[in-house]
N, C-alpha and C. Protein backbone atom coordinates (compact mmCIF):
# COMPACT_ATOMS: atom_id res chain seq x y z
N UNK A 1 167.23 51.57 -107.29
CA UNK A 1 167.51 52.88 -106.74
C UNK A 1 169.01 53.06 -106.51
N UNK A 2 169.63 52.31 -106.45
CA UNK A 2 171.11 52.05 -105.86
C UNK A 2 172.29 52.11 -107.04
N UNK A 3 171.27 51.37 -107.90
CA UNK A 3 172.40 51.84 -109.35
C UNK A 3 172.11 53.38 -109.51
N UNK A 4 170.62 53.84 -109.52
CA UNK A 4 170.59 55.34 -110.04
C UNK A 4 171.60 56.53 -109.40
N UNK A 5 171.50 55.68 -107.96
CA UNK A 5 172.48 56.77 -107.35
C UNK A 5 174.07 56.53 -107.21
N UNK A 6 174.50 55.27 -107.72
CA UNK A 6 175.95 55.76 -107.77
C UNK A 6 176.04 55.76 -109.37
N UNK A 7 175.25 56.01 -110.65
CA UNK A 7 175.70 56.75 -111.71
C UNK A 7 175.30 58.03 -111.58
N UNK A 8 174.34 58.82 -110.34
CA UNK A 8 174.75 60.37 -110.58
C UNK A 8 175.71 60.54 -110.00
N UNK A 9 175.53 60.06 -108.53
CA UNK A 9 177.46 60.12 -108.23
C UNK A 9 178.82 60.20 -108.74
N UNK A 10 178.78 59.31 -109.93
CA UNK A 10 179.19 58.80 -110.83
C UNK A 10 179.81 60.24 -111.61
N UNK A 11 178.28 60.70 -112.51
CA UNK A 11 178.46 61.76 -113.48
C UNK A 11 178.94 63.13 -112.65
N UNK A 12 178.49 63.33 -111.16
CA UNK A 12 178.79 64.16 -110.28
C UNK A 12 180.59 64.64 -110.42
N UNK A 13 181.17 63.54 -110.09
CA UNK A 13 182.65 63.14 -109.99
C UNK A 13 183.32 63.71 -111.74
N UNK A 14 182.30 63.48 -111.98
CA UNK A 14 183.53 64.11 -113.38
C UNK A 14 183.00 65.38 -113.53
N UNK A 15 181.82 65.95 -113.54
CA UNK A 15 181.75 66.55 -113.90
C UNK A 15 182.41 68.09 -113.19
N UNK A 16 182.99 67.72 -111.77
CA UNK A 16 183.58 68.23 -111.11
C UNK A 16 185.15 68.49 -111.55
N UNK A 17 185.67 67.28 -111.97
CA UNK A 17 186.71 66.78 -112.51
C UNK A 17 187.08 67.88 -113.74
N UNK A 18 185.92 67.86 -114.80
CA UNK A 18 186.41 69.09 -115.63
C UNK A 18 185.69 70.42 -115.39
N UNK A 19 185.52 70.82 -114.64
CA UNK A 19 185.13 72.10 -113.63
C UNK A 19 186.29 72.96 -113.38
N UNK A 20 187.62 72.75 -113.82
CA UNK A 20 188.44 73.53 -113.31
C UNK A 20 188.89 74.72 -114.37
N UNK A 21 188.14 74.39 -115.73
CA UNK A 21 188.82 75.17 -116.95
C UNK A 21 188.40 76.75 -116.36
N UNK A 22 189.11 77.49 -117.10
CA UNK A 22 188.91 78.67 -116.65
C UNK A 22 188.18 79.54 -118.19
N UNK A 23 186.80 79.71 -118.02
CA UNK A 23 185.98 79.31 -118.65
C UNK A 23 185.78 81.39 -118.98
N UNK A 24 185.40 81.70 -120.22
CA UNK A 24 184.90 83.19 -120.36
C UNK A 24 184.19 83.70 -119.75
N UNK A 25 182.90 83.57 -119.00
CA UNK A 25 182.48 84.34 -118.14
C UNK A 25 183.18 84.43 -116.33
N UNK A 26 184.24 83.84 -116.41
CA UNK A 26 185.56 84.13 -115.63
C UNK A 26 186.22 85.16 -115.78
N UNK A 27 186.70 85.23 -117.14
CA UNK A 27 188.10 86.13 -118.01
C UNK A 27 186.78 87.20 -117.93
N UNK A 28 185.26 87.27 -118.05
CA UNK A 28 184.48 88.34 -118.03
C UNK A 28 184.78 89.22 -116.91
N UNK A 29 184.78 88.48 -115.54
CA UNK A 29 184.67 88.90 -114.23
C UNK A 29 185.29 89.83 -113.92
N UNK A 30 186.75 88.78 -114.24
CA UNK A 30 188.03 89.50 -114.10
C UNK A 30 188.32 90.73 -114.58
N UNK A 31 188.07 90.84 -115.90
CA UNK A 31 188.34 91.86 -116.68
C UNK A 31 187.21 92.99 -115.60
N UNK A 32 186.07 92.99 -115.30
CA UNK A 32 185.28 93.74 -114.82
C UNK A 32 185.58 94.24 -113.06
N UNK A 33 186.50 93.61 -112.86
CA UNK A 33 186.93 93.73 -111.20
C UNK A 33 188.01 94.44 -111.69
N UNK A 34 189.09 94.64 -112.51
CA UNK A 34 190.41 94.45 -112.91
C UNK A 34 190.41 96.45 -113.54
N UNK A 35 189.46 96.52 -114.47
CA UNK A 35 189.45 97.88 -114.90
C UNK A 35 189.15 98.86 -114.09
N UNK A 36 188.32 99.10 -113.10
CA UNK A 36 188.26 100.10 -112.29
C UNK A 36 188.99 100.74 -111.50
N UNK A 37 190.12 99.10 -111.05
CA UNK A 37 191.36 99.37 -110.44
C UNK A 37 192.52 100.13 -111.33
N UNK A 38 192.66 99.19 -111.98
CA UNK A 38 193.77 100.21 -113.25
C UNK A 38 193.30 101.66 -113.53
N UNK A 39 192.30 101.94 -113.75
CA UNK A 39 191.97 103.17 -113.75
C UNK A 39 191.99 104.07 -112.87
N UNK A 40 191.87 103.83 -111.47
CA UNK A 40 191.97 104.30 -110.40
C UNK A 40 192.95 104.57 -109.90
N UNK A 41 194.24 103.58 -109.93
CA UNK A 41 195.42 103.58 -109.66
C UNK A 41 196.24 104.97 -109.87
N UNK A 42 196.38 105.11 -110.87
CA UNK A 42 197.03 106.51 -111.20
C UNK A 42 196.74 107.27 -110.45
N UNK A 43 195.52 107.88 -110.07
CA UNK A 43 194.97 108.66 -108.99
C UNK A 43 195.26 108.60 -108.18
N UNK A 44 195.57 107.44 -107.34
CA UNK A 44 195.50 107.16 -105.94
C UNK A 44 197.51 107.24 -105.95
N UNK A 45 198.04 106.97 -106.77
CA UNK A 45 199.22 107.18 -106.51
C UNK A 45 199.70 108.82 -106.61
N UNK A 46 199.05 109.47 -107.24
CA UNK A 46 198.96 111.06 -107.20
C UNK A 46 198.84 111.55 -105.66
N UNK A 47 197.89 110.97 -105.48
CA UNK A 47 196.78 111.49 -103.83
C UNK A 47 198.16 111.13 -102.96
N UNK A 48 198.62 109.55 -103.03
CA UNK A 48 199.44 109.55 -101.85
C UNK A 48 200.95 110.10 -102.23
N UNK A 49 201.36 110.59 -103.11
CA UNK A 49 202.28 111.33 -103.63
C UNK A 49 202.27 112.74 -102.69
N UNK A 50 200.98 113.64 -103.32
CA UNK A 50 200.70 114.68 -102.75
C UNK A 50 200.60 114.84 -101.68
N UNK A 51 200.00 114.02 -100.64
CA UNK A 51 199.70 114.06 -99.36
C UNK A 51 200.72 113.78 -98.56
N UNK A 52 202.02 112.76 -99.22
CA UNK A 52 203.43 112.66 -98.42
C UNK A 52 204.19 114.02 -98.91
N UNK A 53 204.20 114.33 -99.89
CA UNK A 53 204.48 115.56 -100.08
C UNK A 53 204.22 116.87 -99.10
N UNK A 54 202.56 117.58 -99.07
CA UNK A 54 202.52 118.14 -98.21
C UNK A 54 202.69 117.80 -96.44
N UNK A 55 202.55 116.70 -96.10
CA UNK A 55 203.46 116.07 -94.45
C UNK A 55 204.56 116.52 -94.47
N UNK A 56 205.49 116.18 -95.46
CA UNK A 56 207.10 116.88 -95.65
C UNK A 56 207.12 117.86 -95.30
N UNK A 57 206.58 118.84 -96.10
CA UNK A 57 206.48 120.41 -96.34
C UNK A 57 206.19 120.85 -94.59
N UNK A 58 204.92 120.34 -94.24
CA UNK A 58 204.56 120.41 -92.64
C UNK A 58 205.08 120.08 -91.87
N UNK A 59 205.82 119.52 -92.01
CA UNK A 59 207.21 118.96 -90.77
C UNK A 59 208.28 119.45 -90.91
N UNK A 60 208.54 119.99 -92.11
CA UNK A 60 210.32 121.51 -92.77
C UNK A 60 209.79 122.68 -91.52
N UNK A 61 208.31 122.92 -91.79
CA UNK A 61 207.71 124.03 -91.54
C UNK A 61 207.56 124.45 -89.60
N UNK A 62 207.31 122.89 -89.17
CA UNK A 62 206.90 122.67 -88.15
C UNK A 62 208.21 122.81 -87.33
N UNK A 63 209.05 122.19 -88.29
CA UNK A 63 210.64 122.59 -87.15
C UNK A 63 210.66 123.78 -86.79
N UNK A 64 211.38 124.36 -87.86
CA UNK A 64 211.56 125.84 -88.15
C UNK A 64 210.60 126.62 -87.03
C-alpha cells in the first residue's frame, strides 16, 4: 500500500509540475472575457466624455 501511495504522490508532483502551460481553452477564456470589454469600451468612454461634458456646461451655467 505504501509504495502505491508514494508513486501517485509521485505522478501527482509532476503532473502539477507541467500544469503551468498556458493551454487553449485558457487563450479561449480570455479571448471570451476580453471582447465584450473592448467592445464596450468605446461607449463607456463616450458616456463619461459626455457626462463630464454636460457637469461643465452645469457649473458655466450654475455660476452665472
Amino acid at each position: 500500500m505504501k509504495e502505491w501511495w508514494n508513486k501517485k504522490k509521485e505522478k501527482m508532483r509532476k503532473s502539477k509540475k507541467h500544469n503551468d502551460q498556458y493551454s487553449f481553452g485558457d487563450f479561449l477564456i480570455d479571448v471570451l472575457i476580453w471582447i465584450p470589454e473592448l467592445v464596450l469600451l468605446p461607449f463607456r468612454i463616450i458616456f463619461w466624455l459626455l457626462r463630464g461634458l454636460g457637469r461643465l456646461i452645469e457649473n458655466i451655467f450654475d455660476v452665472v
